[in-house]
Structures are given as structure tokens and as C-alpha cells.
N, C-alpha and C. Protein backbone atom coordinates (compact mmCIF):
# COMPACT_ATOMS: atom_id res chain seq x y z
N UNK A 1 214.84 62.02 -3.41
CA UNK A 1 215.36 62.72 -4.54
C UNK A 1 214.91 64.17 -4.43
N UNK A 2 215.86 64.96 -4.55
CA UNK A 2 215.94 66.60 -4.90
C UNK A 2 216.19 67.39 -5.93
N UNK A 3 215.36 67.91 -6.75
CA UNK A 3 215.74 69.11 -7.38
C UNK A 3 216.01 70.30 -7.28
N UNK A 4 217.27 71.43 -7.55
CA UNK A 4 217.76 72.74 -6.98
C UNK A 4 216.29 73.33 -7.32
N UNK A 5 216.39 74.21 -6.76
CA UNK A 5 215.11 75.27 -6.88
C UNK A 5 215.29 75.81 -8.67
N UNK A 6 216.54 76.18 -9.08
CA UNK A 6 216.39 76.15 -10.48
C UNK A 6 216.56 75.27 -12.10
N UNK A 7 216.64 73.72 -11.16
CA UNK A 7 216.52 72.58 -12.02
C UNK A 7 217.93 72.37 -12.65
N UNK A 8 218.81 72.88 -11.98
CA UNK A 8 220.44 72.75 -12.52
C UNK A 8 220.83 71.38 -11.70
N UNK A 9 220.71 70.69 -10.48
CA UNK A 9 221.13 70.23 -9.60
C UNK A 9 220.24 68.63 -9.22
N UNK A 10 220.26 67.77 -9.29
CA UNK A 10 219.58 66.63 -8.79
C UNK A 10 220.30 65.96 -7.79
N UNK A 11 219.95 65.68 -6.39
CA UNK A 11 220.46 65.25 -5.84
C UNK A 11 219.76 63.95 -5.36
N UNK A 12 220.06 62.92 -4.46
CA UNK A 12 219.37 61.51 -4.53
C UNK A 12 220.75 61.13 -2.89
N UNK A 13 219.47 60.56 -2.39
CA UNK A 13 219.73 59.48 -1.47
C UNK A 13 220.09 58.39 -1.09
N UNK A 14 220.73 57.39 -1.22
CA UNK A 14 220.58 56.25 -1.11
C UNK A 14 219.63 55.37 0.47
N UNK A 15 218.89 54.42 -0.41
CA UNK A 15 218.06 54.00 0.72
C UNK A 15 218.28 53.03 2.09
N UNK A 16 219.46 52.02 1.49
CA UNK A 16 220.08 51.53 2.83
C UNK A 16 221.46 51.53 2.86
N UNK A 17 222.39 52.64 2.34
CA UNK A 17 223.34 53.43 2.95
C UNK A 17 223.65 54.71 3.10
N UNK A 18 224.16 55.34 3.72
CA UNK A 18 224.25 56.79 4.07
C UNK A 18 225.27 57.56 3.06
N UNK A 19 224.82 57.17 1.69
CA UNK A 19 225.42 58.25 0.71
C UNK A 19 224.45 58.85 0.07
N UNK A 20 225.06 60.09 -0.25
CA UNK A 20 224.23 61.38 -1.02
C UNK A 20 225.14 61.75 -2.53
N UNK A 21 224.25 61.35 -3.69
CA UNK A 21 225.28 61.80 -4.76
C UNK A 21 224.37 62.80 -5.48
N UNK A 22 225.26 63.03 -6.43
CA UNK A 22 224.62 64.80 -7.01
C UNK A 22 224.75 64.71 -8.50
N UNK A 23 224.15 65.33 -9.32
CA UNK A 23 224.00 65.19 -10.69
C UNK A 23 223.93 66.74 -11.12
N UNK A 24 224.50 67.02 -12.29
CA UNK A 24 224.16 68.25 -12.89
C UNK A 24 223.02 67.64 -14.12
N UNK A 25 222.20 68.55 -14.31
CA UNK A 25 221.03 68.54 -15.03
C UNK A 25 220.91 69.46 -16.29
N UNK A 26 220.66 69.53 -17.70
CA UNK A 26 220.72 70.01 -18.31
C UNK A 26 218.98 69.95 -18.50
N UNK A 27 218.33 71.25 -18.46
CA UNK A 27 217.02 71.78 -18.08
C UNK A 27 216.72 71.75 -19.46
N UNK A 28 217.39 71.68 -20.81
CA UNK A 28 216.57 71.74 -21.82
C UNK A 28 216.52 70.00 -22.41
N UNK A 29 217.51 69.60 -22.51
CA UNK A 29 217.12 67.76 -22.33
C UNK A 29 216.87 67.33 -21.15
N UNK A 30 217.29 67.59 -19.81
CA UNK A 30 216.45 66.39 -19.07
C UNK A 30 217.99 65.55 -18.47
N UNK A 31 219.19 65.71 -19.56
CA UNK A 31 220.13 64.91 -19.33
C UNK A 31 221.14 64.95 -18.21
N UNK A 32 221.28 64.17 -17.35
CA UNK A 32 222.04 63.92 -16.03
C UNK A 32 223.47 63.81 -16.44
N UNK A 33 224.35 64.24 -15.78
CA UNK A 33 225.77 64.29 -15.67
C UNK A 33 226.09 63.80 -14.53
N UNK A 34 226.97 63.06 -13.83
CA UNK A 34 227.13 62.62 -12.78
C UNK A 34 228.29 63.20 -11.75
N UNK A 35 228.17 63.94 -10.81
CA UNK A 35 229.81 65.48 -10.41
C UNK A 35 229.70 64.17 -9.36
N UNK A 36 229.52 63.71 -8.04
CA UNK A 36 229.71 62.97 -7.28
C UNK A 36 228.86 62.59 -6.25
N UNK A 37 229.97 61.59 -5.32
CA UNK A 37 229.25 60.87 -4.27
C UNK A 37 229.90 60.80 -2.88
N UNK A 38 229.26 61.52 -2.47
CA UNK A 38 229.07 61.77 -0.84
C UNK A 38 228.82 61.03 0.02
N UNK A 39 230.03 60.68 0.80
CA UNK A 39 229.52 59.37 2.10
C UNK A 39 229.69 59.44 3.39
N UNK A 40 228.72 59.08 4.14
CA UNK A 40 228.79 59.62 5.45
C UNK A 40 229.40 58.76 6.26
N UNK A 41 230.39 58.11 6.92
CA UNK A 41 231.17 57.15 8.01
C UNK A 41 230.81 57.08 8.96
């Protein structure tokens, strides 16, 4: 798991498949939005 350098952005790994999904972050709640999911073939 990753946070952007200015806490707008969460990104996450999955552990036994090769997708990467991404979240927008709202820095004054904490609250996750979900933009997408990235898969590698």
C-alpha cells in the first residue's frame, strides 16, 4: 500500500494477483473513493 506524497491518492497491491487499484482520498475524513483497477496480463 501507497500513499501520494500529498495524501490525495492511495494506491494498493494485490497479493496473489498482478492488479494495482487506486483510490482518491479525502485528507480531511480519511474517506476512500474508489477511480480504478489496473491489471497486468
Amino acid at each position: 500500500m501507497l500513499i501520494s506524497p500529498y495524501g490525495e491518492f492511495l494506491y494498493a497491491a494485490a497479493m496473489f494477483d498482478d492488479d494495482l487499484v487506486t483510490f482518491s482520498r479525502n485528507i480531511g475524513k480519511g474517506n476512500l473513493a474508489f477511480i480504478g483497477r489496473f491489471e497486468v496480463e
